[in-house]
Protein backbone atom coordinates (compact mmCIF):
# COMPACT_ATOMS: atom_id res chain seq x y z
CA UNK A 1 24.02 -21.16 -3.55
CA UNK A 2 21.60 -21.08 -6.21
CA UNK A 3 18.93 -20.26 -3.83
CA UNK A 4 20.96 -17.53 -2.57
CA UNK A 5 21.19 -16.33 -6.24
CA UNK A 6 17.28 -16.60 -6.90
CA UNK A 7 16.37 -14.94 -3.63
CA UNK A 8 18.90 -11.82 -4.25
CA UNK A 9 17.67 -11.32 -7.88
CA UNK A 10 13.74 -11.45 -6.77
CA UNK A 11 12.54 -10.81 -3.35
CA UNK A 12 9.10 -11.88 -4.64
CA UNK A 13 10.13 -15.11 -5.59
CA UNK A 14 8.82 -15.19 -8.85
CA UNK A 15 5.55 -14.73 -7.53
CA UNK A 16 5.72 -10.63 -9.21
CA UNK A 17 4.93 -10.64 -12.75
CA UNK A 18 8.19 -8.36 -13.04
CA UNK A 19 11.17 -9.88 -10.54
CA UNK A 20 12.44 -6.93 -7.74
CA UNK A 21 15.84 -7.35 -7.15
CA UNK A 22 17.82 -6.71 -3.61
CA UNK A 23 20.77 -4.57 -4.54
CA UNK A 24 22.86 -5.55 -1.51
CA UNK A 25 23.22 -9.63 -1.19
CA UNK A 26 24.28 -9.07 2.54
CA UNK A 27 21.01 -7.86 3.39
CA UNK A 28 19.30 -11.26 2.45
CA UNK A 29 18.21 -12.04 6.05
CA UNK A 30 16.24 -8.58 6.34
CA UNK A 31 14.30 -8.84 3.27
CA UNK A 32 13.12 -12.58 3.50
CA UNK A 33 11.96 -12.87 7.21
CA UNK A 34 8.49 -12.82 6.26
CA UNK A 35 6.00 -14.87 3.88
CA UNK A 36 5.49 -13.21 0.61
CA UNK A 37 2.40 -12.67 -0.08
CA UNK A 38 0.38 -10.98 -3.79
CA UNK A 39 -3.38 -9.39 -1.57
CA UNK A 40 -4.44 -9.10 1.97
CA UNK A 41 -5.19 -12.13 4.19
CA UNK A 42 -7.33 -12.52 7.29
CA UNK A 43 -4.99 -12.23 10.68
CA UNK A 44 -5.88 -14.60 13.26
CA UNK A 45 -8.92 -12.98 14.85
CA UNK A 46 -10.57 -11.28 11.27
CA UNK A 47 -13.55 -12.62 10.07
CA UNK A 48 -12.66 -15.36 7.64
CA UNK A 49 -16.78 -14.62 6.29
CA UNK A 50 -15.88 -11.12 5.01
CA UNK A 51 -13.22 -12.21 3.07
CA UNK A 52 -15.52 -15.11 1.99
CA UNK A 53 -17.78 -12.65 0.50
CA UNK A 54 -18.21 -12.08 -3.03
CA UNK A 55 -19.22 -8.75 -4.66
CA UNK A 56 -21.36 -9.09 -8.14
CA UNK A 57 -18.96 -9.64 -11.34
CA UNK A 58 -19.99 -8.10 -14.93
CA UNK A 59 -21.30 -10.45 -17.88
CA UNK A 60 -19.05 -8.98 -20.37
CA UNK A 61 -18.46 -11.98 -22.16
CA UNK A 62 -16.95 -10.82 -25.35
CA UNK A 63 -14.84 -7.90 -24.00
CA UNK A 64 -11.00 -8.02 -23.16
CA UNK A 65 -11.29 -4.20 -22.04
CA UNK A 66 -14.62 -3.60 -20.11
CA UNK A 67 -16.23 -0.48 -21.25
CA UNK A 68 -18.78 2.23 -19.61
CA UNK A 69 -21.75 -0.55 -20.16
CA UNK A 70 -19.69 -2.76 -17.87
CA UNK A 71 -21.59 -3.82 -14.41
CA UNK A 72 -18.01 -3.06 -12.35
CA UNK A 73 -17.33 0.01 -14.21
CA UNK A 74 -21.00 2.03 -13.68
CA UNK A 75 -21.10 1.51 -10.03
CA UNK A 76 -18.97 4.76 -9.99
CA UNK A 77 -17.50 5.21 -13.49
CA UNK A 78 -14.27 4.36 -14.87
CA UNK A 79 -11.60 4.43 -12.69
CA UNK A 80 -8.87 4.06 -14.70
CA UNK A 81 -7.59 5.86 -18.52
CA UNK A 82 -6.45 3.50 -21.31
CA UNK A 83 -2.48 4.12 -20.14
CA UNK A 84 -3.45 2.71 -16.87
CA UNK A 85 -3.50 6.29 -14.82
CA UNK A 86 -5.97 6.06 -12.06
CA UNK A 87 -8.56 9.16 -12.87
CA UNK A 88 -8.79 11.97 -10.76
CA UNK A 89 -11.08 14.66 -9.67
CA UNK A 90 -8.80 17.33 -9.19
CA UNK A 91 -4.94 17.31 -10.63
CA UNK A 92 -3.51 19.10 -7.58
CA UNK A 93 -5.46 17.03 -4.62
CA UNK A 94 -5.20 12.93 -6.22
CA UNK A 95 -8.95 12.38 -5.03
CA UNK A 96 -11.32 10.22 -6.11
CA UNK A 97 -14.28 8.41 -6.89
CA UNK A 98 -14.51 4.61 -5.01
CA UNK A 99 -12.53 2.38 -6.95
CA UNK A 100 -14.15 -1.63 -8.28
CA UNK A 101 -12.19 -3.60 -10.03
CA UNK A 102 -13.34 -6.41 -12.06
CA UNK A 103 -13.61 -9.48 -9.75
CA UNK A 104 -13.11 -13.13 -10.27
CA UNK A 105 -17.06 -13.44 -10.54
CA UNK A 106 -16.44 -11.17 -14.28
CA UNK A 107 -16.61 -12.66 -17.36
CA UNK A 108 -14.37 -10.96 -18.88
CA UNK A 109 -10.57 -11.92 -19.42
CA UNK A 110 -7.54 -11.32 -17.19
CA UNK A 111 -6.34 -8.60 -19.76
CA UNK A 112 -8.88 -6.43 -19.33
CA UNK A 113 -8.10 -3.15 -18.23
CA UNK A 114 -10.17 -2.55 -14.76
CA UNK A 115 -7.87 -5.14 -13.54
CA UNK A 116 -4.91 -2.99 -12.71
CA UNK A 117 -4.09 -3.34 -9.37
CA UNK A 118 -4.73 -7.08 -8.95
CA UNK A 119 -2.23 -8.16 -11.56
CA UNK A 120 0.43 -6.71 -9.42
CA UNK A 121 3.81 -4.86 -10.20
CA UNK A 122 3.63 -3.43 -13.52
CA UNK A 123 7.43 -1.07 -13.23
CA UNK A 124 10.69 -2.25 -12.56
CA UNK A 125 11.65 -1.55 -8.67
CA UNK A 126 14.54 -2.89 -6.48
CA UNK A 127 14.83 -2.55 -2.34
CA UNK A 128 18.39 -1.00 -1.33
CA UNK A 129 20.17 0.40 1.76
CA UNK A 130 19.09 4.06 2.51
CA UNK A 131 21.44 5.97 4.64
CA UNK A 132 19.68 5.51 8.26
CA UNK A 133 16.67 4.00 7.42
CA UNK A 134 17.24 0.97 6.75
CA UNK A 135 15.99 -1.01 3.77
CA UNK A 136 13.63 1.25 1.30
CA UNK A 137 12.12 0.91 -1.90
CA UNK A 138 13.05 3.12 -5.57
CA UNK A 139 12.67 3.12 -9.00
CA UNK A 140 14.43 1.05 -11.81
CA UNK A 141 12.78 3.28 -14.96
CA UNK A 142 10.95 6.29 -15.31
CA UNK A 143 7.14 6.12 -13.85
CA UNK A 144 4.19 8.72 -15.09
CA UNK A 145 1.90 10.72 -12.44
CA UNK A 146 -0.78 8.55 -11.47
CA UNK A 147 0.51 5.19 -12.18
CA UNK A 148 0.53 1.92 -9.67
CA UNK A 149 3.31 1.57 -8.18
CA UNK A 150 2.21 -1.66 -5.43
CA UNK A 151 -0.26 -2.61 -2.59
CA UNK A 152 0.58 -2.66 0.75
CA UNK A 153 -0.77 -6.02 1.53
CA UNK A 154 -0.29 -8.09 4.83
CA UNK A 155 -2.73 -9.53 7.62
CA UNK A 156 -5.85 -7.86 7.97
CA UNK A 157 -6.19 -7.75 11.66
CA UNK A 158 -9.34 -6.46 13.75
CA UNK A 159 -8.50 -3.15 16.41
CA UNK A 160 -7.33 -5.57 19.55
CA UNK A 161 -4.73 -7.59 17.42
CA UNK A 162 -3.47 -4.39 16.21
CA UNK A 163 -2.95 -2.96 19.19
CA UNK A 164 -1.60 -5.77 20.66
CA UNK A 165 1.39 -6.32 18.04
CA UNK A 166 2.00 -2.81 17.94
CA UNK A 167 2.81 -2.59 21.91
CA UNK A 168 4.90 -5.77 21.39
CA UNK A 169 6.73 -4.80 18.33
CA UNK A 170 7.09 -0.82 19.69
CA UNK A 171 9.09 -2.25 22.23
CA UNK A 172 10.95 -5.14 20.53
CA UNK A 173 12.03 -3.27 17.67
CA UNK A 174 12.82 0.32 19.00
CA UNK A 175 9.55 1.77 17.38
CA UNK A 176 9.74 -0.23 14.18
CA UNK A 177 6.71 -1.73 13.31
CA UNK A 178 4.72 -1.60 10.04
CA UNK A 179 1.04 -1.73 11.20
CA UNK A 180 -1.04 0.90 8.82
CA UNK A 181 -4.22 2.14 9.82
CA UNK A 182 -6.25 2.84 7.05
CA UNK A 183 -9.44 5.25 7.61
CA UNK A 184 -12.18 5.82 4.92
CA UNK A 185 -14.80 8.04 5.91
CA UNK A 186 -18.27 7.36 3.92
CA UNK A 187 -20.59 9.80 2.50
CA UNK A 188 -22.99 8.90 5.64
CA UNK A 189 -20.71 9.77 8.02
CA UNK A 190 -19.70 6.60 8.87
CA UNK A 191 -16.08 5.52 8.73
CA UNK A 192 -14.39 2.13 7.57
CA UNK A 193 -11.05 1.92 9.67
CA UNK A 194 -8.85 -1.19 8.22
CA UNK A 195 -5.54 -2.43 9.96
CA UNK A 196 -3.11 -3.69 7.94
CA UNK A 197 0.38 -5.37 8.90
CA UNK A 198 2.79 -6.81 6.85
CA UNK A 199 5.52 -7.50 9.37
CA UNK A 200 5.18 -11.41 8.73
CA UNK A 201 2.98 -11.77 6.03
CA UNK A 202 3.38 -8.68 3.26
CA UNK A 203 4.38 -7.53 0.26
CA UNK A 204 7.39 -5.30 -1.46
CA UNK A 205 4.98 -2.39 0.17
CA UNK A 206 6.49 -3.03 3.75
CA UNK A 207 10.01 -2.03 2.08
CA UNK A 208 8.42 2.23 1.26
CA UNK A 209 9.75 4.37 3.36
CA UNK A 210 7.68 7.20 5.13
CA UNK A 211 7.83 10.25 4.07
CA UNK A 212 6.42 13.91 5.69
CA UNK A 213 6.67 15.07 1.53
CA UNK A 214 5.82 11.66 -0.43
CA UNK A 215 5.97 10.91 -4.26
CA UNK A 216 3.05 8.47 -3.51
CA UNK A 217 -0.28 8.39 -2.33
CA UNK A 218 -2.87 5.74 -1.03
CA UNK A 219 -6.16 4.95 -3.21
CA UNK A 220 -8.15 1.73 -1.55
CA UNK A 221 -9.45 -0.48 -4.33
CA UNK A 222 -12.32 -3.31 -4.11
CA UNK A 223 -11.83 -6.20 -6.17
CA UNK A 224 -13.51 -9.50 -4.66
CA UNK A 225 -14.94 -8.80 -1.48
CA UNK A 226 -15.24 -5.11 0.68
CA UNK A 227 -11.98 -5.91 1.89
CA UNK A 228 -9.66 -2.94 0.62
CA UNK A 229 -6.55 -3.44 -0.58
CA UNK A 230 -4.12 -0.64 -0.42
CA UNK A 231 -2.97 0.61 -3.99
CA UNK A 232 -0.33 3.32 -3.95
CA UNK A 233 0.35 5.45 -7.17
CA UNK A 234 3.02 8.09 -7.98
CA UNK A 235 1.87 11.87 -6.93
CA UNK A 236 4.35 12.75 -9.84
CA UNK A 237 6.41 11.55 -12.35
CA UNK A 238 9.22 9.37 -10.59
CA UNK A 239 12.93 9.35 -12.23
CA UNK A 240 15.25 6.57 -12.31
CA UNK A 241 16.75 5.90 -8.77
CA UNK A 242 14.42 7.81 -6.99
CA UNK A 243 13.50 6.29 -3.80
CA UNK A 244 9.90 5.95 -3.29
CA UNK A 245 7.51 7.19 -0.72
CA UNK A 246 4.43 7.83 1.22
CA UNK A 247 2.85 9.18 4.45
CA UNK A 248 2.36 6.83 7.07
CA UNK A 249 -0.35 9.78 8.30
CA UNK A 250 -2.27 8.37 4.96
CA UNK A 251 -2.23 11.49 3.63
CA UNK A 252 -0.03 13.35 1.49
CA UNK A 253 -0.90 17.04 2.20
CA UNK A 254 1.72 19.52 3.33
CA UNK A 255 -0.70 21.28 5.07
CA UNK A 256 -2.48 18.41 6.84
CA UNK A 257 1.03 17.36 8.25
CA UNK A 258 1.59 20.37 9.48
CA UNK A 259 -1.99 20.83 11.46
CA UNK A 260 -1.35 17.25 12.54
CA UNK A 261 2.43 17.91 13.82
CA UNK A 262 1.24 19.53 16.87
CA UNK A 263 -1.39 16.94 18.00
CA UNK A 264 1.18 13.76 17.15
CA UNK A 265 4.17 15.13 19.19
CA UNK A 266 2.17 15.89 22.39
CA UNK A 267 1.99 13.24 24.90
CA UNK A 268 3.37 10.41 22.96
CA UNK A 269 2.65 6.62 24.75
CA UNK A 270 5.72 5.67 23.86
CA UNK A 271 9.48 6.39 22.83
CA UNK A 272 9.36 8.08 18.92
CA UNK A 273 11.49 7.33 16.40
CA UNK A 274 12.87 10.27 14.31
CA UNK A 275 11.78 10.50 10.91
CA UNK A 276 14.75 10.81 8.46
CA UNK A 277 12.70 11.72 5.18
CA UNK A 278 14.78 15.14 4.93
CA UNK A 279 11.89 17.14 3.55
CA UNK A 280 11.73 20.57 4.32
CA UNK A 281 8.13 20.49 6.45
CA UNK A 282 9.73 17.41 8.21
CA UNK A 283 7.82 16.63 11.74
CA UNK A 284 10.91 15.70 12.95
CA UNK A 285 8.98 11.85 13.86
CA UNK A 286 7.48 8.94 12.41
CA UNK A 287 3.89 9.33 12.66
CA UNK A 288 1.82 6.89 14.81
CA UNK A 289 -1.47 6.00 16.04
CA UNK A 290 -1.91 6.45 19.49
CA UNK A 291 -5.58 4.77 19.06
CA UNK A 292 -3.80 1.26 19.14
CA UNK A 293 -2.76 2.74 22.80
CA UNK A 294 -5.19 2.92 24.46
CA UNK A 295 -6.83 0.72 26.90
């Protein structure tokens, strides 16, 4: 019983610095099916070497709060303001420069503030019923524009294990899997694609519901290794109760929904699920992509 207790009042297990509570008891075998887990991990067939790697740390011995002189920090500038709100380019489209955290090659402490995303969960969240969508994800207090919200960690799997678990779990669970592609295209033209799946190994990240009009967005952040881990922050302020969101398409644009609608719904490998997110430029599906499909 007093497991039962612990487990209801922090899905995390006390491994959050701030517990996140299940708000329905009777959904304890949902929620702790899988092996909580605080940054990616390697899936079975990754390379163990590139998570193994180790990018440079800064010598800022006497600093608690790296400043512009810091080695991290002048790759690409500071990436976050002193309240902790990732900095952006442009207010209306969240983009941004390549985010590098301090690492744990730095000298300088745990405190410091270009450690944001690492230290995990900094606002009080709970996972709840949502009315046909299962288990999602909201707000327990007020959250600013451009403030971390959680990764989206799980196994870091290469193309072929994706692709495999997404067949398997497409047709086990009705559509339901939680397999996110993540593409970063380079200034060379080049383009990083990551798969990440946190159906057995994840985080509270694998509780956010999809959205076709989400309150968050995606910013990939380097902290030990090239590895990225998956940061999301709000798109707006957030109220109390407010369930929280993002695109499964990785991007939160109206307009790049809408140009991708057409192209998602055609010719569809396998049976869609509908997408219940209510917004008003709704594709009427969950997104999902066909590249782990093919042959």
């Amino acid at each position: 019983m007093d497991d039962m207790t612990s487990i209801c009042a922090d899905i995390s297990k006390g491994k959050e610095r701030i517990p996140i509570p299940l708000e329905d008891k009777a959904d304890i075998p949902d929620v702790t099916d899988f092996v909580y887990v605080l940054c990616p991990i390697p899936g079975p067939d990754t390379e163990r070497a590139e998570f193994r790697s180790q990018i440079a740390g800064c010598h800022c011995v006497n600093e608690s709060d790296c400043s512009t002189g810091c080695e991290c920090i002048s790759r690409f500038g500071p990436s976050y303001d002193k309240d902790g709100r990732v900095i952006v380019k442009d207010a209306d489209t969240p983009s941004h420069c390549p985010v590098f955290e301090c690492n744990r090659a730095c000298a300088c402490k745990a405190s410091c503030k270009n450690r944001l995303v690492q230290s995990g969960v900094h606002h009080k969240l709970s996972v709840f019923r949502t009315p046909g969508k299962g288990l999602g994800l909201r707000a327990q207090q007020f959250i600013e524009k451009n403030m971390f919200v959680c990764e989206y960690a799980g196994e870091v799997l290469d193309r072929n294990t994706a692709a495999q678990r997404t067949k398997i779990l497409a047709s086990k669970h009705s559509g339901h899997y939680y397999i996110l592609v993540v593409r970063e295209h380079l200034a060379d033209n080049k383009m990083i694609t990551t798969y990440i799946d946190p159906m057995y190994v994840g985080n509270v990240g694998r509780f956010i519901n999809h959205s076709c009009n989400p309150n968050l967005y995606m910013v990939p952040v380097r902290i030990n290794n090239n590895i990225p881990r998956i940061a999301l922050f709000t798109l707006r302020d957030i109220q109390v109760g407010e369930e929280l969101t993002f695109s499964y398409l990785g991007t939160h644009s109206v307009e790049s929904i809408k140009r991708n609608k057409d192209t998602l719904s055609s010719s569809s490998p396998v049976e869609r699920r509908n997408c219940m997110c209510g917004a008003e430029n709704c594709m009427g599906f969950l997104p999902l992509d066909s590249t782990l499909f093919r042959e």
